[in-house]
Protein backbone atom coordinates (compact mmCIF):
# COMPACT_ATOMS: atom_id res chain seq x y z
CA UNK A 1 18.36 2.04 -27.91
CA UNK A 2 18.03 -0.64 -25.18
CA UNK A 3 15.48 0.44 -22.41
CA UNK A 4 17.83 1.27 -19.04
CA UNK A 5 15.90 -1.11 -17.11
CA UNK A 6 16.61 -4.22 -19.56
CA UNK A 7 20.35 -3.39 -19.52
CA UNK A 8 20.48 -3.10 -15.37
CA UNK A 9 18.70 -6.25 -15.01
CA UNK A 10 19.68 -8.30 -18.11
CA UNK A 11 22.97 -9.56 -15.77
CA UNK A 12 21.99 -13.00 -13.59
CA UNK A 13 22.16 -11.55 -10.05
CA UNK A 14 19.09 -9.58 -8.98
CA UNK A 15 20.65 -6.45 -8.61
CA UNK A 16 17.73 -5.45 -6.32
CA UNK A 17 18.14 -8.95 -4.12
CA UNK A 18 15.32 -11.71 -3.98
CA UNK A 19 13.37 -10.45 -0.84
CA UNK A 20 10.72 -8.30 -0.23
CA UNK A 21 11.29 -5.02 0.40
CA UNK A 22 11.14 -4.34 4.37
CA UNK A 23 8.74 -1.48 4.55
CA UNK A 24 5.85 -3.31 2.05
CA UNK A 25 6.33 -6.91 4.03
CA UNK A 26 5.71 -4.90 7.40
CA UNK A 27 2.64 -3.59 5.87
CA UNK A 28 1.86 -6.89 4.22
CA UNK A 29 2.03 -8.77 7.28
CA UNK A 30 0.18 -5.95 9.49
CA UNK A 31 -2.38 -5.49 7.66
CA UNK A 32 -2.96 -8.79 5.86
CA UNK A 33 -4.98 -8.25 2.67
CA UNK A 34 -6.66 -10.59 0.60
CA UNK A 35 -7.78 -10.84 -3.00
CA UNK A 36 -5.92 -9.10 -5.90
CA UNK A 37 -2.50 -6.77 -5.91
CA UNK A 38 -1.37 -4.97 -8.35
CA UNK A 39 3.03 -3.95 -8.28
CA UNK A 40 3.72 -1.16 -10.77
CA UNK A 41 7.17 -0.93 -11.79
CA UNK A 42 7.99 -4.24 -10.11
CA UNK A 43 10.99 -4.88 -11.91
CA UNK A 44 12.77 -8.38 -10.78
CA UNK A 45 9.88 -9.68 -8.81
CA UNK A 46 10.49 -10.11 -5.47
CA UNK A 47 7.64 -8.19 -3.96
CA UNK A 48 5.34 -10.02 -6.30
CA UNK A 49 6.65 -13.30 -5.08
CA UNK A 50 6.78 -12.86 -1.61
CA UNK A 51 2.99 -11.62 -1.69
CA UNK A 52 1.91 -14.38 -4.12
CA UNK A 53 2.96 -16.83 -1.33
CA UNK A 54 1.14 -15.42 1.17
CA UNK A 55 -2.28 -16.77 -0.90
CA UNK A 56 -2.55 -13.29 -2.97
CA UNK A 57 -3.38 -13.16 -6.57
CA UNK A 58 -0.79 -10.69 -7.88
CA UNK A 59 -0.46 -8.57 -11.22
CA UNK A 60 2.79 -6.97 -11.89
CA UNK A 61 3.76 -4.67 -14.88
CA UNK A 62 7.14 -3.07 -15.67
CA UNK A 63 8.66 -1.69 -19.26
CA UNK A 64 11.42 -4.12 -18.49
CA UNK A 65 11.05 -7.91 -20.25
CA UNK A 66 14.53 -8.73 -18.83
CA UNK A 67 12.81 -7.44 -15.12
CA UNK A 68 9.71 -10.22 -16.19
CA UNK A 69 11.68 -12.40 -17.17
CA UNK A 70 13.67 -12.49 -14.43
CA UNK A 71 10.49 -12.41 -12.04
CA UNK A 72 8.89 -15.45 -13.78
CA UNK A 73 12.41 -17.44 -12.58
CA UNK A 74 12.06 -16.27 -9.31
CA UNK A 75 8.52 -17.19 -8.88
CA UNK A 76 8.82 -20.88 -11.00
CA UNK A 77 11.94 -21.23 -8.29
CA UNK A 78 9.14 -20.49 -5.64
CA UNK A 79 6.72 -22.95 -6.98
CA UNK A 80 3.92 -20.20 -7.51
CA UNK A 81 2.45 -17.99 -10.20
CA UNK A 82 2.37 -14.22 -11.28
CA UNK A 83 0.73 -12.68 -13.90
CA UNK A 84 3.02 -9.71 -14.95
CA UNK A 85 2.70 -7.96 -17.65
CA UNK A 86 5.34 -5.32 -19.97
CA UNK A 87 4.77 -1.99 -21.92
CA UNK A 88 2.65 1.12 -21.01
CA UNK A 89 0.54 0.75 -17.75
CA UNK A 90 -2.90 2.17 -20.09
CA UNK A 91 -2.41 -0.33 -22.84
CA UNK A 92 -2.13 -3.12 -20.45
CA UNK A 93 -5.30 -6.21 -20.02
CA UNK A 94 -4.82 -5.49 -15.51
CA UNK A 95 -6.93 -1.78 -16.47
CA UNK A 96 -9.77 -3.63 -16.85
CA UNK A 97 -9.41 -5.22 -13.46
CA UNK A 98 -10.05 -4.09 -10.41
CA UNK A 99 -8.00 -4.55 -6.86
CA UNK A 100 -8.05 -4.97 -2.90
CA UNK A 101 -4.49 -3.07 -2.45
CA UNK A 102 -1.84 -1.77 -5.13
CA UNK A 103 2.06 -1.06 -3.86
CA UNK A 104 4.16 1.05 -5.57
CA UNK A 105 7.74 0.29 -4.12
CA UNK A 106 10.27 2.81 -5.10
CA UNK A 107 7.93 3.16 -8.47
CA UNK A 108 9.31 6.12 -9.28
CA UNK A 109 7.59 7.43 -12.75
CA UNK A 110 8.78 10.51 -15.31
CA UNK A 111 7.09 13.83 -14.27
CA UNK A 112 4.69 13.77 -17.87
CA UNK A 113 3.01 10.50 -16.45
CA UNK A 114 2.93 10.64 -12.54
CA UNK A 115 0.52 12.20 -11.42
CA UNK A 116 -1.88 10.35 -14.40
CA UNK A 117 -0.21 7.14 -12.66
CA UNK A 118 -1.36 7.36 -9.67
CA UNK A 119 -4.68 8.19 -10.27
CA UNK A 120 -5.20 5.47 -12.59
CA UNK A 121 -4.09 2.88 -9.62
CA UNK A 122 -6.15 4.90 -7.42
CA UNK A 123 -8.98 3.99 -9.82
CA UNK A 124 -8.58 0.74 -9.98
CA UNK A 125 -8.58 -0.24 -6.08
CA UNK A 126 -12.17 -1.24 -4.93
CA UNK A 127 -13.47 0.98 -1.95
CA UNK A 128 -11.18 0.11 1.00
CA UNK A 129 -8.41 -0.75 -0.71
CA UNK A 130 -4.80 -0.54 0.67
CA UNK A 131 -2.19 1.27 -0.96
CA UNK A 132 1.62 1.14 -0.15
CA UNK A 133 3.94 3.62 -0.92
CA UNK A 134 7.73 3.70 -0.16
CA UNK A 135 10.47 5.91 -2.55
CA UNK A 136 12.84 8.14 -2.24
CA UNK A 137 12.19 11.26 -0.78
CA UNK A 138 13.19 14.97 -2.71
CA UNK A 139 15.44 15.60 0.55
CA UNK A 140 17.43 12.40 -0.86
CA UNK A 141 19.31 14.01 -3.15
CA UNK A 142 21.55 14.97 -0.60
CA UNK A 143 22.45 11.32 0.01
CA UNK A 144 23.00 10.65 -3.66
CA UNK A 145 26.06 12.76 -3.28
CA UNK A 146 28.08 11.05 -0.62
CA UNK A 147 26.35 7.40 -2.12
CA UNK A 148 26.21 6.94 -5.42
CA UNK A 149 24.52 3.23 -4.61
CA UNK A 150 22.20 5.03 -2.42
CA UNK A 151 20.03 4.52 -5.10
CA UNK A 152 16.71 6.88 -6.73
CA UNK A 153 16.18 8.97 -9.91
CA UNK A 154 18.76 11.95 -10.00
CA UNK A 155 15.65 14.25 -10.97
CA UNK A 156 14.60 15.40 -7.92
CA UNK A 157 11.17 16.39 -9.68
CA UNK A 158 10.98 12.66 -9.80
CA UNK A 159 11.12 12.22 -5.92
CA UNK A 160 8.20 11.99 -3.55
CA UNK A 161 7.52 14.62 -0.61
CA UNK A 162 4.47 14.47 1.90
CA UNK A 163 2.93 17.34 -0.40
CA UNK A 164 3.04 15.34 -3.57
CA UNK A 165 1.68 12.32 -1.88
CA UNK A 166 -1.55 14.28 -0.58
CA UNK A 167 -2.06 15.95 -4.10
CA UNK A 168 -2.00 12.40 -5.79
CA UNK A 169 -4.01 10.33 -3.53
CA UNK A 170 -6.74 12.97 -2.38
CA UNK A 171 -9.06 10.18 -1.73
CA UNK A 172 -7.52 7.95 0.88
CA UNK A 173 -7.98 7.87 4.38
CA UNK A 174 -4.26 8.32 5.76
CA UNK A 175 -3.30 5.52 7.82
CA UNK A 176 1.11 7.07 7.76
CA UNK A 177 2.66 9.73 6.05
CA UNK A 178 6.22 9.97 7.13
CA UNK A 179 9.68 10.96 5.69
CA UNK A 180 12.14 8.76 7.27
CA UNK A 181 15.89 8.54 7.19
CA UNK A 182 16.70 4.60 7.28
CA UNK A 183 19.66 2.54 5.72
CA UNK A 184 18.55 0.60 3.02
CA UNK A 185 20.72 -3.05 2.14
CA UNK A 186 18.50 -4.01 -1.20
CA UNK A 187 21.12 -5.52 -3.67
CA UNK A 188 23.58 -3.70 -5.37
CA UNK A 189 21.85 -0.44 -6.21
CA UNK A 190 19.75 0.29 -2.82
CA UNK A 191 22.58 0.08 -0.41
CA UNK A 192 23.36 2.90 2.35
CA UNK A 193 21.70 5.79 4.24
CA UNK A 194 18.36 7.25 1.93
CA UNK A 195 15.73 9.55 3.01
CA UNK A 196 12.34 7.94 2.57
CA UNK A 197 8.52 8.77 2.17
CA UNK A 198 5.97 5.75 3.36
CA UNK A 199 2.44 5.75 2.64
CA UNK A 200 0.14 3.79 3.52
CA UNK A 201 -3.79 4.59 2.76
CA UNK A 202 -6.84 3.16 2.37
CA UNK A 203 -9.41 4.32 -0.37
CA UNK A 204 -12.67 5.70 1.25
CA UNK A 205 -14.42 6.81 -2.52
């Protein structure tokens, strides 16, 4: 059976659009890091992109090979050059790296593999690394209802709240925690009102 992910982005628009998300270019810009990044779940590349051309050395990985391959065009069109990589996160060559900031943008994973998720990508940030978070929120659901193109799992157990956050990333200093309620214009499949959570931390062990 063909992997959702390869279906929704084997068409030739980016059904996701070709710039960065809002919230992690905000953060990007504010607070500026350097060095390595790693994007889980990054799907059709444009946060990769965008932070590759502001001078960072990115490393993407999705379980999508139409999302990379789709990525690689969008970078080539760029002129620059991510390494992104396909298939489960632990068999991957990035575990045996180790990074200044990590972003998970609406990276939302099945319950059975979460919570090992994150802590894995806690793991791998260096001391003082940054870590973005924005996805849907469990109170989004709601939204789903009136907007089908709202976009986020339908598995609420699958969406973020403040609580889950904490539990996850016991180990970062919190720079925001906040559930927002914004209107989101992302491509096809992000579009309309969504309730939000946005993280952003920074690793202090």
């Amino acid at each position: 059976m063909e992997n959702f992910w390869d279906t929704r982005f084997k068409q030739d628009a980016y059904v996701y659009g070709t710039l960065p998300n809002a919230f992690f270019k905000d953060t990007m810009d504010r607070y500026k890091p350097i060095g390595n990044l790693l994007l889980p779940a990054e799907g059709e590349g444009r946060n990769a992109v965008y932070a590759a051309k502001e001078g960072l050395n990115v490393y993407a990985f999705d379980t999508s090979i139409e999302g990379k391959n789709k990525a690689i065009k969008l970078a080539e069109r760029n002129h620059i050059t991510i390494n992104y990589e396909v298939g489960d996160f632990f068999k991957l060559k990035l575990i045996a790296m180790t990074f200044d900031a990590a972003a998970l943008i609406f990276a939302h994973f099945t319950t059975d593999i979460v919570s090992d998720y994150h802590k894995k990508i806690s793991d791998l940030l260096k001391p003082n690394g940054l870590l973005i978070l924005e996805g849907f929120s469990k109170n989004h659901i709601e939204f789903q209802k009136v907007n089908p193109n709202a976009g986020g799992p339908k598995n609420v157990e699958m969406l973020f709240s403040k609580e889950t956050i904490t539990r996850d990333f016991p180990n970062f200093e919190v720079l925001k925690l906040e559930e927002v309620e914004d209107t989101l214009n992302e491509g096809e499949f992000h579009k309309g009102k969504a309730k939000l959570i946005r993280f952003i931390g920074r690793k202090v062990v």
